[in-house]
Protein backbone atom coordinates (compact mmCIF):
# COMPACT_ATOMS: atom_id res chain seq x y z
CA UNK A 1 -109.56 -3.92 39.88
CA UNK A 2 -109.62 -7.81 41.06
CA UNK A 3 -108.26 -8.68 37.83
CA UNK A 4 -105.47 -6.43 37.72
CA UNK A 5 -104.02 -6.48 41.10
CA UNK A 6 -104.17 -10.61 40.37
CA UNK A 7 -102.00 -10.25 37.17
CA UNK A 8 -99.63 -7.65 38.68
CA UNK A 9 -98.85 -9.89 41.10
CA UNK A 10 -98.23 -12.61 38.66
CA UNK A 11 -95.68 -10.90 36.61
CA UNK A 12 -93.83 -10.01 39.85
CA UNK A 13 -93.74 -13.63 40.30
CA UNK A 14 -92.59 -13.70 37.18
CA UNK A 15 -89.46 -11.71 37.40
CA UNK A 16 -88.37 -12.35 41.12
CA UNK A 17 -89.06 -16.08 40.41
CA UNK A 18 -86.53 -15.24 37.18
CA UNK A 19 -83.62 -13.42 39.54
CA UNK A 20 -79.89 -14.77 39.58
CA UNK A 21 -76.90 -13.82 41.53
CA UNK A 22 -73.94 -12.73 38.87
CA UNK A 23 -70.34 -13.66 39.89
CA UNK A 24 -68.78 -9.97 38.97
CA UNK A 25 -65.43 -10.73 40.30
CA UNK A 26 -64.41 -12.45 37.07
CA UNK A 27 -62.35 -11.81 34.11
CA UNK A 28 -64.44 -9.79 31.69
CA UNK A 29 -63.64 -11.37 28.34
CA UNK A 30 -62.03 -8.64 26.23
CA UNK A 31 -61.36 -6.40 28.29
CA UNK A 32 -58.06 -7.47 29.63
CA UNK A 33 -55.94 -6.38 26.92
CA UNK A 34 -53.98 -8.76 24.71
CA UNK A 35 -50.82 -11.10 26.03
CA UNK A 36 -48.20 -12.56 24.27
CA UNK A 37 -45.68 -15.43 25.36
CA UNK A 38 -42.34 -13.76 26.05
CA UNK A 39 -40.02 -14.53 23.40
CA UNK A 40 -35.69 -14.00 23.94
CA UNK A 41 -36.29 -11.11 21.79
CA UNK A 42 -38.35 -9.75 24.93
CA UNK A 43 -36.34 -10.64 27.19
CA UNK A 44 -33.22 -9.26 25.03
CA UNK A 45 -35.21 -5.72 25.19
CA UNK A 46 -35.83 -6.21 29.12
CA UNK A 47 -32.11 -6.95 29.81
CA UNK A 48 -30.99 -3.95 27.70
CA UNK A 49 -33.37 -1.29 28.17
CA UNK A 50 -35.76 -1.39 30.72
CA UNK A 51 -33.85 -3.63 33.36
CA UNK A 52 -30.89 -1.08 33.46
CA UNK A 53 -32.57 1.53 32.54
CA UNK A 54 -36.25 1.65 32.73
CA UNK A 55 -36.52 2.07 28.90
CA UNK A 56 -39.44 0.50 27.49
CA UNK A 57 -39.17 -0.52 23.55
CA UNK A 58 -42.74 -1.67 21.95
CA UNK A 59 -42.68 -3.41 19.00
CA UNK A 60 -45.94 -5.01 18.81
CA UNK A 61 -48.96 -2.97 17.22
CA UNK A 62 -50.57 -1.05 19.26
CA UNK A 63 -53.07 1.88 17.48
CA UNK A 64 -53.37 3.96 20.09
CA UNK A 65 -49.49 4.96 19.92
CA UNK A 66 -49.91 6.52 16.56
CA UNK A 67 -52.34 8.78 14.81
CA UNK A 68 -54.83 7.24 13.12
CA UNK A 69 -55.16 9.59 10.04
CA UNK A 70 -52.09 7.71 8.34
CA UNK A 71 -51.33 4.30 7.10
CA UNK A 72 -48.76 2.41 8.99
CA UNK A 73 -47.51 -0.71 9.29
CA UNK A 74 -45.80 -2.99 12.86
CA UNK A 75 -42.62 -3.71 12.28
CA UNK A 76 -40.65 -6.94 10.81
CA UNK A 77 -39.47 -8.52 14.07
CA UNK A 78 -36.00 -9.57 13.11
CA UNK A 79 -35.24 -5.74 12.02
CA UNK A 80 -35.74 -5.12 16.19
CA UNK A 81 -32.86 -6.25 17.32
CA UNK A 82 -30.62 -5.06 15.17
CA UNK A 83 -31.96 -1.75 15.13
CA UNK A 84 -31.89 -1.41 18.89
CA UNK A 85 -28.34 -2.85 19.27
CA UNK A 86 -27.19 0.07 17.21
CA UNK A 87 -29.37 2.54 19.80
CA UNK A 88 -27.64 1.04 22.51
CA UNK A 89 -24.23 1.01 21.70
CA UNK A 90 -24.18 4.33 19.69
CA UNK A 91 -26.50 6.33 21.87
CA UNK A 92 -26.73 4.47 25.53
CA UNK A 93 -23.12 3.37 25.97
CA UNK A 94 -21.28 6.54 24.93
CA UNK A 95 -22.90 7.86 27.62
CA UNK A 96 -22.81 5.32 30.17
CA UNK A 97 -18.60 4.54 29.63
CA UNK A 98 -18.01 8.16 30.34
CA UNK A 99 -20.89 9.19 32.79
CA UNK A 100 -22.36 5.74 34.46
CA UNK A 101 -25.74 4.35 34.04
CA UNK A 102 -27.96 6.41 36.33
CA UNK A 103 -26.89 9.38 33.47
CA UNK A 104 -29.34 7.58 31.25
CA UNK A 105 -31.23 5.83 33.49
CA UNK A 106 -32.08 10.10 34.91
CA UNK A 107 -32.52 11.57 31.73
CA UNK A 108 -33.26 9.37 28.96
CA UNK A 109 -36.37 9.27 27.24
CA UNK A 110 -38.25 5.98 28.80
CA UNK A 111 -40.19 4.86 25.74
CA UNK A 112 -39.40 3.48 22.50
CA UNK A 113 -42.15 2.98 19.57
CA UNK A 114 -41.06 0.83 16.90
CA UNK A 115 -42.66 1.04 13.24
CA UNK A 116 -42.43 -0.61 10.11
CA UNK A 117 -43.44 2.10 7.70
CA UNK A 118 -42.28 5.54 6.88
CA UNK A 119 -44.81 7.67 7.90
CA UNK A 120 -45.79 9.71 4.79
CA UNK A 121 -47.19 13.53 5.27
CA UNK A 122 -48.84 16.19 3.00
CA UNK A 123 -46.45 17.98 1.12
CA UNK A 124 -44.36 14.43 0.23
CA UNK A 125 -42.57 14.54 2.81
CA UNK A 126 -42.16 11.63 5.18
CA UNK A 127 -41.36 11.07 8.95
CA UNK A 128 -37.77 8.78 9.41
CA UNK A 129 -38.35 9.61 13.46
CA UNK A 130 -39.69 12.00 15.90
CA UNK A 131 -39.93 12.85 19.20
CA UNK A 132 -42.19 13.93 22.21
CA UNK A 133 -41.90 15.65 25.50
CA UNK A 134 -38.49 14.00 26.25
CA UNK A 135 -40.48 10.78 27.04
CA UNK A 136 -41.00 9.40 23.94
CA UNK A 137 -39.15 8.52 20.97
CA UNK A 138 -40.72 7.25 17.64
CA UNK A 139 -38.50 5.32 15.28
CA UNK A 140 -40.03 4.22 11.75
CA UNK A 141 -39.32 2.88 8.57
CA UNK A 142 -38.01 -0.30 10.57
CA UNK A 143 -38.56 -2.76 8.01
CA UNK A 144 -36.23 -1.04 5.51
CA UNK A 145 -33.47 -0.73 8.41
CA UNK A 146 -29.93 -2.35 7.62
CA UNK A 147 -27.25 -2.28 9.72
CA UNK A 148 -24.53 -1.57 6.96
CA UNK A 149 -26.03 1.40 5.94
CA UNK A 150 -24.38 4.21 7.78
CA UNK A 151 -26.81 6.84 6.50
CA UNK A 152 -29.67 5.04 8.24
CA UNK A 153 -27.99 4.34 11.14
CA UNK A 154 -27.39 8.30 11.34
CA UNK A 155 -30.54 9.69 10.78
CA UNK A 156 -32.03 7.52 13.68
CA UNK A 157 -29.29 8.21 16.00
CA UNK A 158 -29.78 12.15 14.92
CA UNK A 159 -33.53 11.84 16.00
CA UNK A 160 -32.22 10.21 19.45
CA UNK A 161 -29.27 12.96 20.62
CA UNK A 162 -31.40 15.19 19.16
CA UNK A 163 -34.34 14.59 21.41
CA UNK A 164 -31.51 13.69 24.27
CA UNK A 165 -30.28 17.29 23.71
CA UNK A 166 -33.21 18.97 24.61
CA UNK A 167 -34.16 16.69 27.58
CA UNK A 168 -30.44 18.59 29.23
CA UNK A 169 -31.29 21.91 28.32
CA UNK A 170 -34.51 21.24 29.68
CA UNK A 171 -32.76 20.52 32.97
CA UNK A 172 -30.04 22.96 33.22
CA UNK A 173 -30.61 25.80 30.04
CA UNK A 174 -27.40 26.48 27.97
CA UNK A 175 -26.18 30.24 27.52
CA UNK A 176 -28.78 32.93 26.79
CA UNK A 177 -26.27 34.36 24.84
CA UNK A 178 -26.55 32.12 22.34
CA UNK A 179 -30.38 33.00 20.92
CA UNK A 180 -28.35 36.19 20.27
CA UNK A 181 -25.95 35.31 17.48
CA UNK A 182 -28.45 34.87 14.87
CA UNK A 183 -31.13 36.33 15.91
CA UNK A 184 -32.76 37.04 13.07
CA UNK A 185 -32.64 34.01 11.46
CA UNK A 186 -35.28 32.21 13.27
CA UNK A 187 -38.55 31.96 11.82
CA UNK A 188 -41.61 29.83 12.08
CA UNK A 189 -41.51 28.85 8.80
CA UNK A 190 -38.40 27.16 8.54
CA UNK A 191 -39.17 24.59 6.04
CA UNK A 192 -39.48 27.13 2.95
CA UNK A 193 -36.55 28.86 4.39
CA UNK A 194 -33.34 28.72 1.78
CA UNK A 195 -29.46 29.19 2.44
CA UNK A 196 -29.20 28.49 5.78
CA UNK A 197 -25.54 27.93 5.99
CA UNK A 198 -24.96 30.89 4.70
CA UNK A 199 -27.14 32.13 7.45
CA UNK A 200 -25.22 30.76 10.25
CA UNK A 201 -27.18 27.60 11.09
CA UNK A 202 -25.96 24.21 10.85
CA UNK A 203 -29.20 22.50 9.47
CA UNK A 204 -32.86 23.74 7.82
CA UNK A 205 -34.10 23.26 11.33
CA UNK A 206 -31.83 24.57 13.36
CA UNK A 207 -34.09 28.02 12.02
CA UNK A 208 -36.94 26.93 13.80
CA UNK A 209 -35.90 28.11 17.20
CA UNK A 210 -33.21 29.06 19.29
CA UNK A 211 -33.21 25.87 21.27
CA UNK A 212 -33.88 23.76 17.63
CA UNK A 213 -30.83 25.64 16.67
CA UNK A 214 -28.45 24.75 19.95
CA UNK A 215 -29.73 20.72 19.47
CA UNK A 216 -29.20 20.65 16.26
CA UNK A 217 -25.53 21.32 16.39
CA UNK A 218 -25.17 18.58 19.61
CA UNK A 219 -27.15 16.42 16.92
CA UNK A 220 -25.36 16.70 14.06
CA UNK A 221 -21.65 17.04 15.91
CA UNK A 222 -22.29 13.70 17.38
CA UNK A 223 -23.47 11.81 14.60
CA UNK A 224 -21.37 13.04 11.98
CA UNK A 225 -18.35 13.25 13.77
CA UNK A 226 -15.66 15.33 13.82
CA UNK A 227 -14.49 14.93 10.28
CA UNK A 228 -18.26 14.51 8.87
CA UNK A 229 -18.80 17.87 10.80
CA UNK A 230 -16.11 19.66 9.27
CA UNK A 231 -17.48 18.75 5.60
CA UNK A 232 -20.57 20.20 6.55
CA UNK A 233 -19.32 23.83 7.39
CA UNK A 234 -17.67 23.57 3.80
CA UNK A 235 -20.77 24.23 2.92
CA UNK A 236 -20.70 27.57 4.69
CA UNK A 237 -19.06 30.48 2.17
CA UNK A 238 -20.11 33.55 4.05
CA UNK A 239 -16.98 34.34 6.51
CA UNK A 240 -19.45 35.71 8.79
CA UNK A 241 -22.18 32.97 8.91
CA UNK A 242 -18.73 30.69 9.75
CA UNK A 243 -17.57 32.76 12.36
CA UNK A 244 -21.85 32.81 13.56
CA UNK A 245 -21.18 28.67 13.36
CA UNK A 246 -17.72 28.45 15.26
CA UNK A 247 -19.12 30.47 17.85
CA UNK A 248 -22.22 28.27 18.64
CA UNK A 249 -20.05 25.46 18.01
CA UNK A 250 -17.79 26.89 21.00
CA UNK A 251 -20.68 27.50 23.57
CA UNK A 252 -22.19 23.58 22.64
CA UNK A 253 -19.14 22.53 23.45
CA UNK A 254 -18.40 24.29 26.63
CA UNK A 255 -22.35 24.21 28.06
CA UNK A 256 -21.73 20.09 27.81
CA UNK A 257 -18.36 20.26 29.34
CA UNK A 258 -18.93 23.16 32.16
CA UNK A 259 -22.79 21.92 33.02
CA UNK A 260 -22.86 18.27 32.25
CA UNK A 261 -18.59 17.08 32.43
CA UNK A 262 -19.58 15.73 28.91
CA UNK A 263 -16.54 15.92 26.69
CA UNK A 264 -18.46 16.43 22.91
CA UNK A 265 -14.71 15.19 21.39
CA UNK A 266 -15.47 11.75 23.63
CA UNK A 267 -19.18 11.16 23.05
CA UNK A 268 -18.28 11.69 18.83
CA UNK A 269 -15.04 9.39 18.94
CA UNK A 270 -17.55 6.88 20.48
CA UNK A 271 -20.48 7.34 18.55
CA UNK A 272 -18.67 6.96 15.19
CA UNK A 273 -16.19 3.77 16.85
CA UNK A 274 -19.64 2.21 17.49
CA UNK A 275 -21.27 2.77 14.33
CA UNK A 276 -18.25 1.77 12.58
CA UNK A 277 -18.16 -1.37 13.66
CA UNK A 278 -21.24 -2.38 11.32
CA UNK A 279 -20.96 0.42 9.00
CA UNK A 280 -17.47 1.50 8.56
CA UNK A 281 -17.10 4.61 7.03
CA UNK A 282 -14.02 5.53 4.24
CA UNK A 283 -12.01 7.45 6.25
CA UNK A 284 -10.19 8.22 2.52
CA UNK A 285 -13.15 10.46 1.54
CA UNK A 286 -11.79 13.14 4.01
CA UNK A 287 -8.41 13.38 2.94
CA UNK A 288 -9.12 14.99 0.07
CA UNK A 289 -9.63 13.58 -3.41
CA UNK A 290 -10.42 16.77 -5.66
CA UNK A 291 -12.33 18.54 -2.84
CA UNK A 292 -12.63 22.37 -3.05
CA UNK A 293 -11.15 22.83 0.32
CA UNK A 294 -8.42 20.41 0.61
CA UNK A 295 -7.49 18.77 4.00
CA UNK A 296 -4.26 18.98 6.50
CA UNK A 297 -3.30 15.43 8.08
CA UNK A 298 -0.85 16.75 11.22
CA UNK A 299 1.02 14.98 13.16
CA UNK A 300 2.78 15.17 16.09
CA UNK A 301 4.32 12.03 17.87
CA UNK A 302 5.45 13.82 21.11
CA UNK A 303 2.13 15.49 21.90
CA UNK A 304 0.52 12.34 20.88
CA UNK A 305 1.96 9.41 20.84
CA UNK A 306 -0.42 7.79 18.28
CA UNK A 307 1.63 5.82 15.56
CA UNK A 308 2.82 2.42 15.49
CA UNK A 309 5.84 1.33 17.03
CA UNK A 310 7.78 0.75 13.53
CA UNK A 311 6.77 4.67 12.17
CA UNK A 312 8.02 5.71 15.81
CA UNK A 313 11.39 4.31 14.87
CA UNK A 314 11.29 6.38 11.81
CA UNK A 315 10.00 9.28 13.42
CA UNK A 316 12.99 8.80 16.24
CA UNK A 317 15.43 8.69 13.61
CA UNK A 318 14.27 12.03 11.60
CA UNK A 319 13.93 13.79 14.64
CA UNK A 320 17.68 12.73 15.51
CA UNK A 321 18.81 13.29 11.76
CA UNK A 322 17.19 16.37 11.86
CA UNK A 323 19.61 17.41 14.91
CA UNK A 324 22.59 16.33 13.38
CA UNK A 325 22.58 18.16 10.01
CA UNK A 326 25.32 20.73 10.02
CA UNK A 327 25.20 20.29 13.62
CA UNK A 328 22.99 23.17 14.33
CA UNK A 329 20.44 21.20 17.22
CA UNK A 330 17.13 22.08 15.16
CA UNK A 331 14.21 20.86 16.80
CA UNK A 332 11.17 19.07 14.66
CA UNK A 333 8.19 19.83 16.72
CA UNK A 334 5.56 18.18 14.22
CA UNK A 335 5.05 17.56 10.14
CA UNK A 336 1.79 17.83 8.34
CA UNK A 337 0.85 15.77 5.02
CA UNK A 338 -1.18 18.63 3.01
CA UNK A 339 -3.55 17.84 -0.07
CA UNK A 340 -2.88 21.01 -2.66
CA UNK A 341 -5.12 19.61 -5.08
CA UNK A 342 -6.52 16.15 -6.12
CA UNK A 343 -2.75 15.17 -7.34
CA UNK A 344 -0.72 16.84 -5.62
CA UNK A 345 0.99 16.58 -1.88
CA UNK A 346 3.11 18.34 0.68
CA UNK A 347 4.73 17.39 3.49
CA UNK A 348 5.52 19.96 5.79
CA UNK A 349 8.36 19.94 8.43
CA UNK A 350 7.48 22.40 11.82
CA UNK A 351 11.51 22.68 13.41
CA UNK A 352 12.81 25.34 15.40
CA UNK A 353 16.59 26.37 15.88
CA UNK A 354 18.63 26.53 18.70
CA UNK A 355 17.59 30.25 19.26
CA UNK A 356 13.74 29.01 18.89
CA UNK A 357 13.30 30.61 15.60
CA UNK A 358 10.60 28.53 13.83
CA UNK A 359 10.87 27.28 10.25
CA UNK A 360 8.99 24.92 7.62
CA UNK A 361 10.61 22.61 5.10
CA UNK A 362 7.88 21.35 2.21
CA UNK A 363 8.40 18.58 0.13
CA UNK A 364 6.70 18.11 -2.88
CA UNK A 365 4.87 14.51 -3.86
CA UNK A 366 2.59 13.51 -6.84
CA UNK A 367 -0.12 11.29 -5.62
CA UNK A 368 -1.50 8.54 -8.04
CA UNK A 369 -4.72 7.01 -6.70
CA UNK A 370 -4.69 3.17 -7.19
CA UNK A 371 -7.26 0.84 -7.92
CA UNK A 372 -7.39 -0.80 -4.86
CA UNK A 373 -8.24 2.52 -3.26
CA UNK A 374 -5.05 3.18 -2.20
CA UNK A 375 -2.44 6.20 -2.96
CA UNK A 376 1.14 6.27 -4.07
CA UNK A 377 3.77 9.25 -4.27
CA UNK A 378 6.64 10.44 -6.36
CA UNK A 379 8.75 12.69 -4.77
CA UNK A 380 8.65 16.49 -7.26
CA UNK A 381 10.70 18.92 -5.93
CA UNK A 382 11.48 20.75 -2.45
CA UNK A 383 11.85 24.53 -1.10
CA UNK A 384 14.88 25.97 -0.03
CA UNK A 385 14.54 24.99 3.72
CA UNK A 386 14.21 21.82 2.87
CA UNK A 387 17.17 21.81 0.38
CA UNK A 388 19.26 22.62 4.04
CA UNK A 389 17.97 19.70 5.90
CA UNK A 390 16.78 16.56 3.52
CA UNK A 391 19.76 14.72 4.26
CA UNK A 392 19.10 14.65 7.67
CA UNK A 393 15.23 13.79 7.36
CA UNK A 394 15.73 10.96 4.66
CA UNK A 395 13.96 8.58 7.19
CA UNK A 396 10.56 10.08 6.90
CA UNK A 397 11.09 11.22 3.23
CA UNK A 398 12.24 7.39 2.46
CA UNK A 399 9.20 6.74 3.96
CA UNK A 400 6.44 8.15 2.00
CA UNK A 401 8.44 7.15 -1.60
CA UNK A 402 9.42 3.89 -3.24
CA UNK A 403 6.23 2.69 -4.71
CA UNK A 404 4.90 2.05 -1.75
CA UNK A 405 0.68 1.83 -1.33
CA UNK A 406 -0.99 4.14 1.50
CA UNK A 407 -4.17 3.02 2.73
CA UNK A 408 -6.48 5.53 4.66
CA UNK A 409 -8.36 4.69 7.95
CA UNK A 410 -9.88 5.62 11.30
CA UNK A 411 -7.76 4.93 14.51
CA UNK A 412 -8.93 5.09 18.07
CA UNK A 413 -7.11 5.58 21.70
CA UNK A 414 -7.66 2.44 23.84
CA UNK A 415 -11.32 3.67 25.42
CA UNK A 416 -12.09 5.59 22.09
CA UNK A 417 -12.16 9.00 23.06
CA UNK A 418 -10.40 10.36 20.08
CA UNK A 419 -10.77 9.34 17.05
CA UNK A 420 -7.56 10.15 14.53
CA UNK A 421 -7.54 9.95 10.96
CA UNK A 422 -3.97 8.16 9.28
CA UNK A 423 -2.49 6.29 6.76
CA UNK A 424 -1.07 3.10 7.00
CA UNK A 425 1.56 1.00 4.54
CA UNK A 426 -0.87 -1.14 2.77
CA UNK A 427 1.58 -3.90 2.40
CA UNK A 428 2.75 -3.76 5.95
CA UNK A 429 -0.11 -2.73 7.94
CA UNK A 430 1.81 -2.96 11.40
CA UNK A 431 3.67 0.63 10.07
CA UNK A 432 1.00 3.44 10.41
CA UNK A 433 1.23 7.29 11.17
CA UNK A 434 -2.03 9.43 12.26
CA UNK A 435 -3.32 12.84 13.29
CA UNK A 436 -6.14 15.07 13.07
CA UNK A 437 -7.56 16.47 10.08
CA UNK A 438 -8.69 20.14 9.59
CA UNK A 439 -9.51 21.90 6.60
């Protein structure tokens, strides 16, 4: 018993002789996440987005942002800024020019994941961008992103208003009447779901839910714009599925203006201006080159004064001439240029008489499309009404003849809030005439 007591007390010499005070108010190394020198392109990002804002946009890898079950890759840093200049000035701005900043700075979505990759899923399909909870966005497929290709461009910015869309209904819900105009076409299995157009629904998605449905058509208004828009219900042959369209159409558009002051015709005039600046869209593809449903270019100077100031001369003096033949007063209150088929052309004269009976005059071009992309007419023939008054309209009809090349393009009032669709004398580009297209 000696023996042991003596060596037990040894060892506790032992290990109290051994004891050391630890300094545990230091840095722990690895443990205090990783740092990185801040570069302009961070301070870019800060100054945009989270200054203004308090959007955050990461860039760098980070592996907890993303499931781990697929392969991704971070992405290329000199794809950020260009992808996030288009964000801001085709998604933030809009907004902000016609609402103010504490719009987005309430109800945006405050964080933006960057990634390099397309995120690839069973099935072969793959993920372009998604969205969560109204707080954050995921945009991929960054490395492949180019600023001059307006498809890109649109399917991120579709992701975006999208995602924005449901953050206001989320706030203020639209109209419960609307989960009532197709009712039946919402299903759960939406993906394997064929011919929705002709189901009333705007997109393949738009059948997931009612609220999917009433997003999708803020979505796809916005980034296709009002012309882009239009081609997509040509898609739609059942009159009633059109009617089904119209009518949500009609509710977005009056749920943005009646809860939110949001003009939809503004925040698409913008959207496209902005992404036209980098990825300029033919505004000639709309008016009509062998389409099945052809378009009407209509015009109407008084209502809106949107041509230049040397086609307003010519306007003046048909509008004048018009007055003067036979000395009858008649009034023009607007013309139309309508594509009958991929060759042919009318204009259309809208006049009333002194007793305010209204009339049309058509005139009858042949188009030639020219290689320069560019379009040329030669005058056919005329109606009857027009027979009565083409001496007196010679200024516009003068106009439109004579070998002269038409060029097709976008034009915008001075804070872009409308966007108009004209044609402009390709060898004098200061003479220019523009309306709105319809279909």
């Amino acid at each position: 018993m000696k023996k042991i007591g003596i060596l037990l007390t040894a060892i506790g010499l032992i290990i109290f002789g051994c004891k050391k005070t630890e300094n545990l108010d230091r840095e722990i190394v690895g443990l205090g996440g990783d740092t990185w020198p801040t570069t302009p392109l961070d301070t870019w990002l800060y100054d945009t987005f989270t200054k203004p804002y308090n959007i955050a946009v990461k860039y760098r890898w980070d592996g907890t942002e993303q499931d781990p079950n697929f392969t991704l890759v971070p992405p290329k840093t000199e794809n950020v800024k260009p992808l996030m200049e288009m964000v801001n000035n085709a998604w933030i701005n809009p907004y902000v020019d016609l609402m103010g900043a504490n719009f987005i700075k309430t109800y945006a979505p405050k964080n933006y994941v960057l990634i390099g990759s397309v995120r690839y899923n069973s099935g072969g399909t793959v993920t372009l961008g998604e969205a969560g909870g109204g707080v954050k966005i995921t945009l991929f497929n960054v490395n492949n992103y180019d600023a001059t290709n307006r498809a890109v461009s649109k399917r991120i910015l579709k992701t975006i208003h999208h995602e924005f869309a449901h953050i206001l209904h989320q706030t203020t819900m639209f109209q419960k009447e609307y989960q009532y105009i197709t009712p039946s076409g919402y299903t759960a299995d939406w993906n394997n779901a064929t011919g929705f157009y002709n189901k009333g629904f705007i997109s393949q998605y738009a059948q997931a839910a009612p609220e999917e449905d009433f997003v999708e058509m803020i979505a796809l208004m916005i980034t296709e714009g009002r012309n882009g828009y239009e081609v997509l219900t040509r898609n739609i042959t059942d009159a009633t599925a059109l009617a089904a369209v119209r009518q949500k159409q009609s509710m977005v558009t009056a749920y943005l203006k009646q809860t939110w002051n949001v003009e939809i015709e503004s925040i698409q005039a913008k959207v496209q201006a902005a992404i036209n600046q980098r990825a300029p869209e033919n505004a000639g593809d709309y008016f009509a080159f062998g389409t099945d449903k052809l378009p009407i270019l209509t015009v109407n100077p008084i209502a809106e004064p949107i041509s230049s100031t040397s086609f307003s001369t010519i306007y003046d003096n048909t509008v004048s001439g018009l007055a003067a033949v036979g000395g009858a007063g008649r009034i023009l209150d607007q013309f139309a240029l309508i594509r009958t088929s991929a060759t042919q052309m009318t204009l259309r004269l809208y006049y009333r008489n002194t007793a305010g009976s209204a009339f049309t005059a058509d005139f009858v071009y042949n188009v030639t499309n020219n290689a320069n992309g560019t379009f040329s007419l030669t005058y056919v023939s005329r109606d009857a009404n027009a027979d009565v008054i083409a001496a007196g309209v010679t200024s516009l009809t003068n106009f439109l003849v004579g070998g002269r090349q038409f060029g097709v393009k976008y034009y915008y009032n001075a804070n872009n809030t409308k966007q108009y669709t004209g044609i402009y004398d390709f060898n004098n580009q200061d003479t220019y005439l523009y309306g709105f297209l319809s279909y």
